[in-house]
C-alpha atoms as a PDB file:
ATOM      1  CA  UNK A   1       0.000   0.000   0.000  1.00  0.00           C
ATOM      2  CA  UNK A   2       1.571   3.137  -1.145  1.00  0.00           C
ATOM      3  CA  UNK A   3       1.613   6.190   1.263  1.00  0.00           C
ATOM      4  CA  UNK A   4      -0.872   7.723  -1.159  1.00  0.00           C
ATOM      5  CA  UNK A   5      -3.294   5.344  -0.800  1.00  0.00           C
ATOM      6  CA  UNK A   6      -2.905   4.887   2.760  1.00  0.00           C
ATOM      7  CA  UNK A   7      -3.316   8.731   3.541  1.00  0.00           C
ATOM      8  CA  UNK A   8      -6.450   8.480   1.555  1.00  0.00           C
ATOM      9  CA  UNK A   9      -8.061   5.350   3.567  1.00  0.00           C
ATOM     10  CA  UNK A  10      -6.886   7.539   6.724  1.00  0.00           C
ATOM     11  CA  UNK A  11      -9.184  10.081   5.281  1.00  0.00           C
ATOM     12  CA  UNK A  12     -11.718   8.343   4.952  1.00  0.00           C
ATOM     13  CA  UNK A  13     -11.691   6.460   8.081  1.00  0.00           C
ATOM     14  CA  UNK A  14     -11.915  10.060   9.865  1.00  0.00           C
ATOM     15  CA  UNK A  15     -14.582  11.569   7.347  1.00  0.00           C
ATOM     16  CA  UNK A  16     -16.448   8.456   8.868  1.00  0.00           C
ATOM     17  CA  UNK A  17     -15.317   8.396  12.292  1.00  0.00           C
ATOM     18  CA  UNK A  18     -16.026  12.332  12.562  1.00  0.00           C
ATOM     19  CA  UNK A  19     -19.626  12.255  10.717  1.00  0.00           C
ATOM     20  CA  UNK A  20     -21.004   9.475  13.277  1.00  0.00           C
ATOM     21  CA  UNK A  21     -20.421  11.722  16.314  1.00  0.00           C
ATOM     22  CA  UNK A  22     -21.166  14.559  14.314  1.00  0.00           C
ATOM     23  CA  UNK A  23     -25.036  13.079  13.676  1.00  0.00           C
ATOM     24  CA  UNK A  24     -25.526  12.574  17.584  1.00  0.00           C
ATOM     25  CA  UNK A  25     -24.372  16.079  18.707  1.00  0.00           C
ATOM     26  CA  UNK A  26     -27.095  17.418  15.732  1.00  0.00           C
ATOM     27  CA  UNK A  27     -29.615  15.410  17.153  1.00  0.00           C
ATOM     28  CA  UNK A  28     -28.625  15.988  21.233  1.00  0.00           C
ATOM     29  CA  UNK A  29     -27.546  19.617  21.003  1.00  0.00           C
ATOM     30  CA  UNK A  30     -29.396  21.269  18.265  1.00  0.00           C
ATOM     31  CA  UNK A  31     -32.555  19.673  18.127  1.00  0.00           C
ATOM     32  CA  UNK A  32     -32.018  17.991  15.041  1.00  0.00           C
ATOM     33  CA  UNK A  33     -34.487  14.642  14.492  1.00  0.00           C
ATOM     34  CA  UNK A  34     -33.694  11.365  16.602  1.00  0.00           C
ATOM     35  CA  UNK A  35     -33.771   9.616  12.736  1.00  0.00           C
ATOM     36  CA  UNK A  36     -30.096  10.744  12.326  1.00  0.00           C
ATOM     37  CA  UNK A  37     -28.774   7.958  14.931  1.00  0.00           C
ATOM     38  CA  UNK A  38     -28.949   5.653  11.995  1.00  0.00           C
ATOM     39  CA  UNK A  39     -27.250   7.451   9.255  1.00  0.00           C
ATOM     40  CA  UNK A  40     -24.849   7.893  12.540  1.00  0.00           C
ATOM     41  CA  UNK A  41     -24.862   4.464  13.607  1.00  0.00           C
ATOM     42  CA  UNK A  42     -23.907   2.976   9.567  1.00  0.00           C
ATOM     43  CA  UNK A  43     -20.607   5.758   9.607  1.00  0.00           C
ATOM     44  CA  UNK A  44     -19.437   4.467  12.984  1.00  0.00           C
ATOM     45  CA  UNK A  45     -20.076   0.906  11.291  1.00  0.00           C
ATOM     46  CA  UNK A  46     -17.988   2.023   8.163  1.00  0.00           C
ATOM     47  CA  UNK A  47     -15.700   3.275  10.384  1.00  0.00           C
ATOM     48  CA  UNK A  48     -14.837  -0.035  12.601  1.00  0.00           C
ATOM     49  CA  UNK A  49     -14.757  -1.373   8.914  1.00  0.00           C
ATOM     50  CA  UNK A  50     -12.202   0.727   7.618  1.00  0.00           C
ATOM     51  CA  UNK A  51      -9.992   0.027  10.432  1.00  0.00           C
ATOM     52  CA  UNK A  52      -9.881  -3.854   9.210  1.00  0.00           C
ATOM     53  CA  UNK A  53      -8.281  -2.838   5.986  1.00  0.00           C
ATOM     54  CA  UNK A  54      -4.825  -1.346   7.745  1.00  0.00           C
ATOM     55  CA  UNK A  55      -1.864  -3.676   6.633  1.00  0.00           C
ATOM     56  CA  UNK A  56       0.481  -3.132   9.912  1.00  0.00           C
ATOM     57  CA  UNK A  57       0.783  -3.154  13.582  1.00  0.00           C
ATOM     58  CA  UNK A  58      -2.265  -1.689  14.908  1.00  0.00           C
ATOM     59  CA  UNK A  59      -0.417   0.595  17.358  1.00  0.00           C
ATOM     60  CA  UNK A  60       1.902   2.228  14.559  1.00  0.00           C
ATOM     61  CA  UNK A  61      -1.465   2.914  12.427  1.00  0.00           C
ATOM     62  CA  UNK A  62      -3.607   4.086  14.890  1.00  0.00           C
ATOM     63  CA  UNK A  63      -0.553   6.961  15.601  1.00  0.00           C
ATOM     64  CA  UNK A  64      -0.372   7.584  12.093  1.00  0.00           C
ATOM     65  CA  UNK A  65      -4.454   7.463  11.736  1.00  0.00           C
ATOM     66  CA  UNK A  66      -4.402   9.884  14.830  1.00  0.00           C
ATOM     67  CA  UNK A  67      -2.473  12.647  12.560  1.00  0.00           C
ATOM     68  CA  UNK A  68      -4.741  12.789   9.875  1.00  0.00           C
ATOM     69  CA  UNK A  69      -7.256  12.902  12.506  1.00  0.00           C
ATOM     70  CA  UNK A  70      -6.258  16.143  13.423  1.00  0.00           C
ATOM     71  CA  UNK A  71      -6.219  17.772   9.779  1.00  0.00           C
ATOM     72  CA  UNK A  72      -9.207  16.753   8.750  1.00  0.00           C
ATOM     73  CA  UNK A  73     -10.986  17.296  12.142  1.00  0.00           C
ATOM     74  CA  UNK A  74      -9.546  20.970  11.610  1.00  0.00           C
ATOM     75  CA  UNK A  75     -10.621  20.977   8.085  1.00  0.00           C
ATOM     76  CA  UNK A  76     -14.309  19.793   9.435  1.00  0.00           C
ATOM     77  CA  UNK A  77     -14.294  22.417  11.667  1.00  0.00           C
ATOM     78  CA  UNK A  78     -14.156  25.099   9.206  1.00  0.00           C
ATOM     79  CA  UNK A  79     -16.042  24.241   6.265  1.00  0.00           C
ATOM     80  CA  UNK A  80     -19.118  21.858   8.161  1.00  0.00           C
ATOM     81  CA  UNK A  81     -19.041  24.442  11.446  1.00  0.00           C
ATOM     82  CA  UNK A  82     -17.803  27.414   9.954  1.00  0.00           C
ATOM     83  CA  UNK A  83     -15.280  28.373  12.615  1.00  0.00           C
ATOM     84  CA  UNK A  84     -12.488  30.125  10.780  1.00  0.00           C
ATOM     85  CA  UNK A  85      -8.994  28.313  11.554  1.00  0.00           C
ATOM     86  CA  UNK A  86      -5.930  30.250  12.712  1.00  0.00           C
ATOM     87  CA  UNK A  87      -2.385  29.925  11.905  1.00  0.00           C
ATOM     88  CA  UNK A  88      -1.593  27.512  15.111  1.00  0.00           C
ATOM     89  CA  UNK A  89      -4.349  25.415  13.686  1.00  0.00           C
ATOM     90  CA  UNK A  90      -2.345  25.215  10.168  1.00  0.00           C
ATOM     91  CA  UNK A  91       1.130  24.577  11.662  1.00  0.00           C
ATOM     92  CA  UNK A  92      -0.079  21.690  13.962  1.00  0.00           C
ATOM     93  CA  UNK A  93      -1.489  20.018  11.370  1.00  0.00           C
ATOM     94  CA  UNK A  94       1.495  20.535   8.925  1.00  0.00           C
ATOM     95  CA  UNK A  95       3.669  18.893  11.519  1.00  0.00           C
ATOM     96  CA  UNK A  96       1.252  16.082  12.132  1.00  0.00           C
ATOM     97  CA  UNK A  97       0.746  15.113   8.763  1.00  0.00           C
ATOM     98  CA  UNK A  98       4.714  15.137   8.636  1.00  0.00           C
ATOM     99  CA  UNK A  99       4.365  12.556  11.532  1.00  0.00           C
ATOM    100  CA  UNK A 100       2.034  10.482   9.503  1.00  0.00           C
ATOM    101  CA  UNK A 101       4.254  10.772   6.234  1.00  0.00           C
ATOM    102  CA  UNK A 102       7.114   9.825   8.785  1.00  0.00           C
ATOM    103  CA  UNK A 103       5.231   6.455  10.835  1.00  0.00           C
ATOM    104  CA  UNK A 104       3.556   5.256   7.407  1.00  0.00           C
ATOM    105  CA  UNK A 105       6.924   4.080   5.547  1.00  0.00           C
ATOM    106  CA  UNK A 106       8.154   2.775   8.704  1.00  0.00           C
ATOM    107  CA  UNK A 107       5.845   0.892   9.593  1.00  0.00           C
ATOM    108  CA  UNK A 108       6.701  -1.725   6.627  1.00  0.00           C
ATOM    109  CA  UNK A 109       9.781  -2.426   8.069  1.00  0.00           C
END
């Protein structure tokens, strides 16, 4: 699996991980129907899914998953909830995608 392709299943993983406790906090905090558990409940699903198609040692992908995390949690942030990111924002998550780019081609050793 090329570090390519692996950034982009980290992305998705996240998108997936992030929209099924997005749906609850709708639904809890803004009033938003009780229907949007399920949509909720299948991304948490895809999720756990996603996680079966990592290659390596769970702990060395989960740190590498955790950096992506971060950037697109950020990136979430500002174009789902509109909050407008600030330069400490940008520069953490430049230096922990250079973490992930760093774990990734170590981890096939």
């Amino acid at each position: 699996m090329t570090l390519l392709n692996t950034f982009v299943l980290f992305v998705l993983t996240a998108l997936a991980e992030i929209l099924g406790g997005y749906l609850p906090y709708l639904w809890l905090r803004k009033g938003h129907s009780a229907w949007l558990l399920i949509p909720a409940a299948a991304s948490l699903g895809v999720f756990a899914w996603l996680l079966t198609l990592y290659p390596t040692a769970a702990g060395r992908v989960y740190a590498a998953y955790g950096d992506v995390y971060i950037g697109v949690a950020l990136l979430w942030l500002r174009l789902v909830a509109g909050v407008r990111l600030i330069t400490w924002d940008a520069g953490g998550a430049a230096i922990v995608l250079l973490g992930m780019s760093i774990i990734v081609p170590g981890s096939k050793a």
